[in-house]
PDB file of N, CA and C in Angstrom:
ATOM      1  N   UNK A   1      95.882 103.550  84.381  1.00  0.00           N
ATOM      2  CA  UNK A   1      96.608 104.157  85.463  1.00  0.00           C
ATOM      3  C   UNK A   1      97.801 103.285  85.833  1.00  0.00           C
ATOM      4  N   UNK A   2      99.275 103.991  86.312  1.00  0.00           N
ATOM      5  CA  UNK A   2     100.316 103.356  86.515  1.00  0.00           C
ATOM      6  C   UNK A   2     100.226 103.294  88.229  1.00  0.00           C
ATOM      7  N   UNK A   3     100.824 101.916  88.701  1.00  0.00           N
ATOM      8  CA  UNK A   3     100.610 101.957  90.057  1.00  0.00           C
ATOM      9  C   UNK A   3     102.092 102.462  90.841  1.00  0.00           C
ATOM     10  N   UNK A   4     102.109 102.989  91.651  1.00  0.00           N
ATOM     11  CA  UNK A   4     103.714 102.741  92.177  1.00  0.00           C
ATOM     12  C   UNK A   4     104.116 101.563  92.179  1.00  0.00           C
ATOM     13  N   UNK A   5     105.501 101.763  91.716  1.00  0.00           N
ATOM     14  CA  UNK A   5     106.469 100.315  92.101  1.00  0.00           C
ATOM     15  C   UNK A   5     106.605 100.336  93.207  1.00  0.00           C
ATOM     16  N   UNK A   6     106.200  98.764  93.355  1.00  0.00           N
ATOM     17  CA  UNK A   6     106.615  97.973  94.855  1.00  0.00           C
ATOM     18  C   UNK A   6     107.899  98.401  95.143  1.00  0.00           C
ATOM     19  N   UNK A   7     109.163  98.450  94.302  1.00  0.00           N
ATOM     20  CA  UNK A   7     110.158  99.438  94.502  1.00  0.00           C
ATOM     21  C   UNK A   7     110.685 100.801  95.032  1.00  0.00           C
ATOM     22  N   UNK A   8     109.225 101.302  94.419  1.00  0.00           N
ATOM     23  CA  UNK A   8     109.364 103.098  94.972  1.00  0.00           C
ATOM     24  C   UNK A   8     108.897 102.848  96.186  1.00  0.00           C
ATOM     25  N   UNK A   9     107.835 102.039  96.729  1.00  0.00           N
ATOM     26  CA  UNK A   9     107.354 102.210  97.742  1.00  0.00           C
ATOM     27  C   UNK A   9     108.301 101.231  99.295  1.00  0.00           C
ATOM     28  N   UNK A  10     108.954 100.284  98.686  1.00  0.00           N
ATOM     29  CA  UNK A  10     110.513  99.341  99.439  1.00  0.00           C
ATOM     30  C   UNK A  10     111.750 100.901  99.565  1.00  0.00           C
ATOM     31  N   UNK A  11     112.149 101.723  98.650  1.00  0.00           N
ATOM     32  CA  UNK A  11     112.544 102.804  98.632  1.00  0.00           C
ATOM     33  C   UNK A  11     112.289 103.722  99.603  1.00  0.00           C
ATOM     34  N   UNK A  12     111.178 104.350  99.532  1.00  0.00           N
ATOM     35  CA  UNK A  12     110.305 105.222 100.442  1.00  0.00           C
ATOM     36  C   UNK A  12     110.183 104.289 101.952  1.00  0.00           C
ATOM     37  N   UNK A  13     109.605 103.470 101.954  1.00  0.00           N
ATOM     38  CA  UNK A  13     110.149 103.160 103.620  1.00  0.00           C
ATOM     39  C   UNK A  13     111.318 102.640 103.889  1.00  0.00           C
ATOM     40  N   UNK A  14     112.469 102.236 103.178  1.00  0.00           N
ATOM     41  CA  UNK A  14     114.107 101.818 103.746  1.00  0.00           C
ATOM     42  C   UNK A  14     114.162 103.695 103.915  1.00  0.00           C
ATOM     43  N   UNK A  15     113.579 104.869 102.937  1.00  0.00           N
ATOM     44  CA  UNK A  15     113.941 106.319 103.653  1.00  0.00           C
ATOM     45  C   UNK A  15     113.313 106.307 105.013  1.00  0.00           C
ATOM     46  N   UNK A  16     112.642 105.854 104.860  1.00  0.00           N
ATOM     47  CA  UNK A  16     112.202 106.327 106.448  1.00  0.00           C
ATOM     48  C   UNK A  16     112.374 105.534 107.554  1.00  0.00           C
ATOM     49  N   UNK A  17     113.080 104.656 107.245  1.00  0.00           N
ATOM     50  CA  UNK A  17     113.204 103.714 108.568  1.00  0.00           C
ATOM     51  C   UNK A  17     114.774 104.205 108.713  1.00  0.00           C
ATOM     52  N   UNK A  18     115.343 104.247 107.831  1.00  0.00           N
ATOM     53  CA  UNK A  18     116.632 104.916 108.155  1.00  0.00           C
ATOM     54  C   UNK A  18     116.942 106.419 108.711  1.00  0.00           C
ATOM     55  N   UNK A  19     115.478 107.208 108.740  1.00  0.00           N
ATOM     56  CA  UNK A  19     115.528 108.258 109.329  1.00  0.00           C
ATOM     57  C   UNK A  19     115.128 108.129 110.490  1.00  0.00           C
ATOM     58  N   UNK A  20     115.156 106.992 111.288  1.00  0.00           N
ATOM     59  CA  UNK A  20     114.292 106.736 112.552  1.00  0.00           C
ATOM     60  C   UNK A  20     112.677 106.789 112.606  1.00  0.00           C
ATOM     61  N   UNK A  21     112.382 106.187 111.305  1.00  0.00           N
ATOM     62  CA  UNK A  21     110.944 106.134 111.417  1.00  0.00           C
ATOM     63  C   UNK A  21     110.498 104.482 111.270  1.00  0.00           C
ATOM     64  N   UNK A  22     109.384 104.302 111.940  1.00  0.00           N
ATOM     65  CA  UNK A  22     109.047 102.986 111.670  1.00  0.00           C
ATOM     66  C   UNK A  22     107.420 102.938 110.678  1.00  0.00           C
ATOM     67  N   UNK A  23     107.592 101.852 109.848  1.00  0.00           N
ATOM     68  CA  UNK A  23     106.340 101.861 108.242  1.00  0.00           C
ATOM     69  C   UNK A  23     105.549 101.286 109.333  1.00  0.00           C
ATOM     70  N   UNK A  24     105.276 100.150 110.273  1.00  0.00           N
ATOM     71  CA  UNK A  24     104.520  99.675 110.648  1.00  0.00           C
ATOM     72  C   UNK A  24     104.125  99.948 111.955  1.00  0.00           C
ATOM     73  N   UNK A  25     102.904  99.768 112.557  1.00  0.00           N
ATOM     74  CA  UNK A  25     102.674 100.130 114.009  1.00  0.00           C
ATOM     75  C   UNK A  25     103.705  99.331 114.809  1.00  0.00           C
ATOM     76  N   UNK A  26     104.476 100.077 115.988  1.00  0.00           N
ATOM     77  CA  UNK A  26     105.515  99.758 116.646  1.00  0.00           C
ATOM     78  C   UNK A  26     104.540 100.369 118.268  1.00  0.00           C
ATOM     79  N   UNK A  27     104.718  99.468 119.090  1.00  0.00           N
ATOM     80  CA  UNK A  27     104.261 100.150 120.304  1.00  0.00           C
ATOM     81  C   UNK A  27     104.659 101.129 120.927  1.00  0.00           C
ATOM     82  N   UNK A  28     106.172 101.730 121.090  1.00  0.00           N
ATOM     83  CA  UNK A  28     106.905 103.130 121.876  1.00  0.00           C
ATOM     84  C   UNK A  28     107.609 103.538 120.692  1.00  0.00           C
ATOM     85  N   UNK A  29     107.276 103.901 119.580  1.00  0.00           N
ATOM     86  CA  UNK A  29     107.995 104.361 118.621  1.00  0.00           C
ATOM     87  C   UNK A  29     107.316 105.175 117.362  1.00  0.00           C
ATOM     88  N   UNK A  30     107.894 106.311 116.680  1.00  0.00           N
ATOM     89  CA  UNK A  30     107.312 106.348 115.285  1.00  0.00           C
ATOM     90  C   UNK A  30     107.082 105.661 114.432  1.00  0.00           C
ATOM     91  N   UNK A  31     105.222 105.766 114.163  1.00  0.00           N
ATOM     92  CA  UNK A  31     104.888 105.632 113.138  1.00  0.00           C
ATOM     93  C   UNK A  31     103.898 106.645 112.106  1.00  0.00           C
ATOM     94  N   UNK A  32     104.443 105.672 110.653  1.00  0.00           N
ATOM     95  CA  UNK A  32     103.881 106.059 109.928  1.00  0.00           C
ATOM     96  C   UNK A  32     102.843 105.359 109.060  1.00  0.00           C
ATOM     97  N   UNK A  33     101.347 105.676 109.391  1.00  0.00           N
ATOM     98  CA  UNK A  33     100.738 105.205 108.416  1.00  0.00           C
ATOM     99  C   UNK A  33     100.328 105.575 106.665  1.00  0.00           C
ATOM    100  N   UNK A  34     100.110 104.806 105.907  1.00  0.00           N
ATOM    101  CA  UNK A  34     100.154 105.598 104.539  1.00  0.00           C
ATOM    102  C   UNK A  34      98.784 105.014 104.203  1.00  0.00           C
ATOM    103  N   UNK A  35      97.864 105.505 104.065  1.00  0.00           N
ATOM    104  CA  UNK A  35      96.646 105.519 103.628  1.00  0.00           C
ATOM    105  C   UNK A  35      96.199 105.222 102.497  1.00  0.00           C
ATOM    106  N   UNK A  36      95.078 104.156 102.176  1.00  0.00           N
ATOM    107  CA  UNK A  36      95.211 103.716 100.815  1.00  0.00           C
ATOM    108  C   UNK A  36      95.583 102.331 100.134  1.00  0.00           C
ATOM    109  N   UNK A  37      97.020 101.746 101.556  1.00  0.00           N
ATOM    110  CA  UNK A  37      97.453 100.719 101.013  1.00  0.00           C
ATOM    111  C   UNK A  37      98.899 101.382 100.031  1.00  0.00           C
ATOM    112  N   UNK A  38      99.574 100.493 100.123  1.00  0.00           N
ATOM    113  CA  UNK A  38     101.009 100.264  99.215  1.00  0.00           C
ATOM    114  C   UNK A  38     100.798 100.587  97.712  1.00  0.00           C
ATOM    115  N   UNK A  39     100.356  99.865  97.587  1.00  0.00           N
ATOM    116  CA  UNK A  39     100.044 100.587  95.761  1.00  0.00           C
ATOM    117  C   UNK A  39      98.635 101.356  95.435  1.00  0.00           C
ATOM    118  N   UNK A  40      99.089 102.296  94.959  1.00  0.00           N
ATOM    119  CA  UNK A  40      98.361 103.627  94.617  1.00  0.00           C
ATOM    120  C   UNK A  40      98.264 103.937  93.098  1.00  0.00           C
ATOM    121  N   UNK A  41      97.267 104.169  92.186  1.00  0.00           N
ATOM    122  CA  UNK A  41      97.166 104.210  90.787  1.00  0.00           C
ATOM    123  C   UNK A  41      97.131 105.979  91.013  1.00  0.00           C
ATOM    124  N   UNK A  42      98.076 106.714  89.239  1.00  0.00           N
ATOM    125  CA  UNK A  42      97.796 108.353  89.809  1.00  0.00           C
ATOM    126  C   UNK A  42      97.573 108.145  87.863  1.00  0.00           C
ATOM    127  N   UNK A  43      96.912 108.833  87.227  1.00  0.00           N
ATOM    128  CA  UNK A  43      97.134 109.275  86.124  1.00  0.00           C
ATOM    129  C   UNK A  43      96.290 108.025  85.108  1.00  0.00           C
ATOM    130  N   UNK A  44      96.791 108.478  84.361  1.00  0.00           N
ATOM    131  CA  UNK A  44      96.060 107.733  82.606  1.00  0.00           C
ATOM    132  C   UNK A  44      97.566 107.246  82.100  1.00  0.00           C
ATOM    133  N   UNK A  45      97.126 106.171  80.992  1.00  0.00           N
ATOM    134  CA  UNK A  45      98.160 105.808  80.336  1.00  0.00           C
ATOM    135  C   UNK A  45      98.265 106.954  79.063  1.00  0.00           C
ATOM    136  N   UNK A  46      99.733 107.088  79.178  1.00  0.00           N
ATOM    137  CA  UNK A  46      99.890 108.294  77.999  1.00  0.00           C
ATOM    138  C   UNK A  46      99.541 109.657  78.477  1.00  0.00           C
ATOM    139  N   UNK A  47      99.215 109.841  79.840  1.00  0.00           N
ATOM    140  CA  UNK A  47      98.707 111.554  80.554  1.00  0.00           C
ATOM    141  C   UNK A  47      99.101 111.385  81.534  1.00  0.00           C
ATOM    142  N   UNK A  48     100.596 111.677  81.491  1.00  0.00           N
ATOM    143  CA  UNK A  48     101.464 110.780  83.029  1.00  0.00           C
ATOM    144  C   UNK A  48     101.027 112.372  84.007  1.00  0.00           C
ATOM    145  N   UNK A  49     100.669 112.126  85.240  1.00  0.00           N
ATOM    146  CA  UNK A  49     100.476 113.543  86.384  1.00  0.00           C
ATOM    147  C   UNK A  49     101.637 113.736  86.842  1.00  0.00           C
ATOM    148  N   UNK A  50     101.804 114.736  86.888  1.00  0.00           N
ATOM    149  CA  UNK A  50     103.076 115.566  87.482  1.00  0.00           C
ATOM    150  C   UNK A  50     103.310 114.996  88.997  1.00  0.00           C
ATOM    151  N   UNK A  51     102.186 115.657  89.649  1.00  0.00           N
ATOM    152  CA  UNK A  51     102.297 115.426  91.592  1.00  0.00           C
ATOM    153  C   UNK A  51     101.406 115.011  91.769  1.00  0.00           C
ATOM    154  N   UNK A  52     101.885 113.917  92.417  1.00  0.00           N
ATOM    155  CA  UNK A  52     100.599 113.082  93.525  1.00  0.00           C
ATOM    156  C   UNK A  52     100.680 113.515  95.226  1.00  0.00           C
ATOM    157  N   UNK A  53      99.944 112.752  95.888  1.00  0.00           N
ATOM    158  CA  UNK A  53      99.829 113.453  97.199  1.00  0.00           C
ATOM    159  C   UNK A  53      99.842 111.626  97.744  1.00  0.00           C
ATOM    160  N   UNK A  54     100.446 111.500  98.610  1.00  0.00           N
ATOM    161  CA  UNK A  54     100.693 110.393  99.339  1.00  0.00           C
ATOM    162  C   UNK A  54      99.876 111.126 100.488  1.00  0.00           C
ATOM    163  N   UNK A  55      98.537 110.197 101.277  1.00  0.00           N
ATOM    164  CA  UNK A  55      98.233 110.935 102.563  1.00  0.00           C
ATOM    165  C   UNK A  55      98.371 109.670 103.431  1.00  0.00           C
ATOM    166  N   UNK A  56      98.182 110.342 104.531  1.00  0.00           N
ATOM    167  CA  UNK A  56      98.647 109.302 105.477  1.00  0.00           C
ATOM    168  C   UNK A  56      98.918 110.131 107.025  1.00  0.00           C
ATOM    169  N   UNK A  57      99.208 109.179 108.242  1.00  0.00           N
ATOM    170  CA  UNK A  57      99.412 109.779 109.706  1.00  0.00           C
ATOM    171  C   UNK A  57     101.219 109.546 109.877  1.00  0.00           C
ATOM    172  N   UNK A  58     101.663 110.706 110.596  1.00  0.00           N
ATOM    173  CA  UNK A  58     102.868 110.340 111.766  1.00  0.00           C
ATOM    174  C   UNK A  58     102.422 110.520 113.026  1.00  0.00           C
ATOM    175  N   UNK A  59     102.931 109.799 113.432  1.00  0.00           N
ATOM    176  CA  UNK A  59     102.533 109.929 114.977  1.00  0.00           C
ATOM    177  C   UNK A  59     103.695 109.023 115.883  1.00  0.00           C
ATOM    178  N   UNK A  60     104.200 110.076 117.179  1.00  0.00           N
ATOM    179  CA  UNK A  60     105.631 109.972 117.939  1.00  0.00           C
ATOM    180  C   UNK A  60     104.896 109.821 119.237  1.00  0.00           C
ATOM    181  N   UNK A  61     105.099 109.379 120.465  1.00  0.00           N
ATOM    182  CA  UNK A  61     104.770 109.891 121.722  1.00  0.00           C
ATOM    183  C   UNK A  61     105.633 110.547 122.149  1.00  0.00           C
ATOM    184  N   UNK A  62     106.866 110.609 121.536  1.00  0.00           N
ATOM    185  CA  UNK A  62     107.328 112.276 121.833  1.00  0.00           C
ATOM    186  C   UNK A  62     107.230 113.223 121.362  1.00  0.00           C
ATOM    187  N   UNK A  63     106.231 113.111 120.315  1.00  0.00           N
ATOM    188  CA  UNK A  63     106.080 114.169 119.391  1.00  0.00           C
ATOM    189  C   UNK A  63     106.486 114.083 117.888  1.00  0.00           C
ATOM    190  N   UNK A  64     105.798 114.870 117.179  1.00  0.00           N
ATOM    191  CA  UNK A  64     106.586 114.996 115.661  1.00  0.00           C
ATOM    192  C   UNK A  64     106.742 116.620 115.429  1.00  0.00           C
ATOM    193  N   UNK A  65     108.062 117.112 115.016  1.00  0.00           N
ATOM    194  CA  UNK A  65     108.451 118.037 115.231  1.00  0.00           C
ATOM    195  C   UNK A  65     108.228 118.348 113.563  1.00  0.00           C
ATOM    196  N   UNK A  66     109.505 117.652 112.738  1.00  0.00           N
ATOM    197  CA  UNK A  66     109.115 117.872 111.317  1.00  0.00           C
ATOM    198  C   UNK A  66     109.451 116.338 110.757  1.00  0.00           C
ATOM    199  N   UNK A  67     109.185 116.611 109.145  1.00  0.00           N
ATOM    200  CA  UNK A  67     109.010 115.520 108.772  1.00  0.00           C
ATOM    201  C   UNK A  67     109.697 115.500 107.433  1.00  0.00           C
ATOM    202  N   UNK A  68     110.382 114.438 106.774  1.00  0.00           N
ATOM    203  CA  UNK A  68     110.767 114.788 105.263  1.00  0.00           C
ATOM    204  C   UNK A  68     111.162 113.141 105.155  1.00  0.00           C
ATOM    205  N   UNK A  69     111.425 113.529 103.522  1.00  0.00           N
ATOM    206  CA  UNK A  69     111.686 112.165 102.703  1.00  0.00           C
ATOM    207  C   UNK A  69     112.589 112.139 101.398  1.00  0.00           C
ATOM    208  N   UNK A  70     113.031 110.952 101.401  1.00  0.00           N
ATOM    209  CA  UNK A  70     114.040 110.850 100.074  1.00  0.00           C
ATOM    210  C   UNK A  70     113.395 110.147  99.260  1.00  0.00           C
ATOM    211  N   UNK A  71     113.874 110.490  98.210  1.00  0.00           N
ATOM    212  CA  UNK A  71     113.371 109.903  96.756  1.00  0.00           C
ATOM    213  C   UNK A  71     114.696 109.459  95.834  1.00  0.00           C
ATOM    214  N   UNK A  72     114.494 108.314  95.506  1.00  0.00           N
ATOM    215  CA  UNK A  72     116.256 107.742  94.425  1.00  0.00           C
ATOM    216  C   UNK A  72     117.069 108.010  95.146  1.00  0.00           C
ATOM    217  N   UNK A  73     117.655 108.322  96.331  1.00  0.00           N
ATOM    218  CA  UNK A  73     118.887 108.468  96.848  1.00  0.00           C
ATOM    219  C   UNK A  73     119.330 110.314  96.748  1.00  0.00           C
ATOM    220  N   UNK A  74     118.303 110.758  96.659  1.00  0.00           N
ATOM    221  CA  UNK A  74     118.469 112.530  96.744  1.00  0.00           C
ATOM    222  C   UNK A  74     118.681 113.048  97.201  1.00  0.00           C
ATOM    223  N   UNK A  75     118.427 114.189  97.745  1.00  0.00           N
ATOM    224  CA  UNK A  75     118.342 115.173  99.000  1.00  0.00           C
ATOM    225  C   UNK A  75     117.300 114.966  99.992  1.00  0.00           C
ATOM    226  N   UNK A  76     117.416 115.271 101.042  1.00  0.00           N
ATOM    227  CA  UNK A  76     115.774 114.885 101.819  1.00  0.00           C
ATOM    228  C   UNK A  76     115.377 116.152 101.409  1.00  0.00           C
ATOM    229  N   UNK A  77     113.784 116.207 101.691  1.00  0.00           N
ATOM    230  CA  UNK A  77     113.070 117.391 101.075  1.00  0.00           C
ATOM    231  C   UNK A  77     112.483 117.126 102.235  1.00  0.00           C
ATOM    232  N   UNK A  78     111.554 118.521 102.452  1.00  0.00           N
ATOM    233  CA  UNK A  78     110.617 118.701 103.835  1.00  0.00           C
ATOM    234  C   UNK A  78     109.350 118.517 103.435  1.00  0.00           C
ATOM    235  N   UNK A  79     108.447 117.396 104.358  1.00  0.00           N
ATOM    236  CA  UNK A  79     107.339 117.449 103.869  1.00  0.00           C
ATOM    237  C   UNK A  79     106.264 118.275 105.426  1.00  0.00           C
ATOM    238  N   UNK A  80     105.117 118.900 104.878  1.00  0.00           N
ATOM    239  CA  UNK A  80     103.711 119.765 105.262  1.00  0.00           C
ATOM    240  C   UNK A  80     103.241 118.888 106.012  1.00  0.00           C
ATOM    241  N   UNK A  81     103.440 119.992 107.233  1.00  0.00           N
ATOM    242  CA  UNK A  81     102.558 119.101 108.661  1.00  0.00           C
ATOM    243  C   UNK A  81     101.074 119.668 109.141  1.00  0.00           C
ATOM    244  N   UNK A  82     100.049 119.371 108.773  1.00  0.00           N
ATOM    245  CA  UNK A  82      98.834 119.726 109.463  1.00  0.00           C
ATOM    246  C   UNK A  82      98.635 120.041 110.541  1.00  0.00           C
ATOM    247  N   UNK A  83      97.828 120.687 110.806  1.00  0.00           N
ATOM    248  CA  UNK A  83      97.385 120.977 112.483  1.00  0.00           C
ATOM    249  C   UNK A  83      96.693 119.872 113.403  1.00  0.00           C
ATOM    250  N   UNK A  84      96.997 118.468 112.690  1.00  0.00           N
ATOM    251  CA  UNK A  84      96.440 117.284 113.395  1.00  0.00           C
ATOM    252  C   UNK A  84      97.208 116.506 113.428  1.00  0.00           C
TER     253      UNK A  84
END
């Protein structure tokens, strides 16, 4: 199994801290926890998986309205908010 790069995952939170989100518990502010820990194994060597599922909490005390993320410097995409 390939793990994420410490890269993708330095990537993925400079996206979100630049969207006004904070990676670590902040006392009056968004956060986001990512469940699991930083590096995550998805697949076999040689049977690379298409989509993985990053799970994890947001949580605002003003609320979280919606939520999305960049990947390589892309487009933001919208990510699926639960009923919790």
């Amino acid at each position: 199994m390939k793990p994420i790069s410490n890269a993708w995952m330095r990537s993925f939170a400079v996206a979100l801290v630049a969207a006004g989100w904070a990676v670590a518990a902040v006392a009056a502010g968004p956060v986001i926890d990512i469940w699991y820990g930083g590096t995550q194994s998805f697949g076999q060597t040689g049977n690379p998986q298409i989509w993985v599922n990053i799970l994890g909490n947001a949580s605002d005390p003003d609320g979280v309205t919606d939520l999305s993320y960049t990947l390589n410097g892309g487009a933001p995409q919208p990510l699926s908010m639960g009923p919790n």
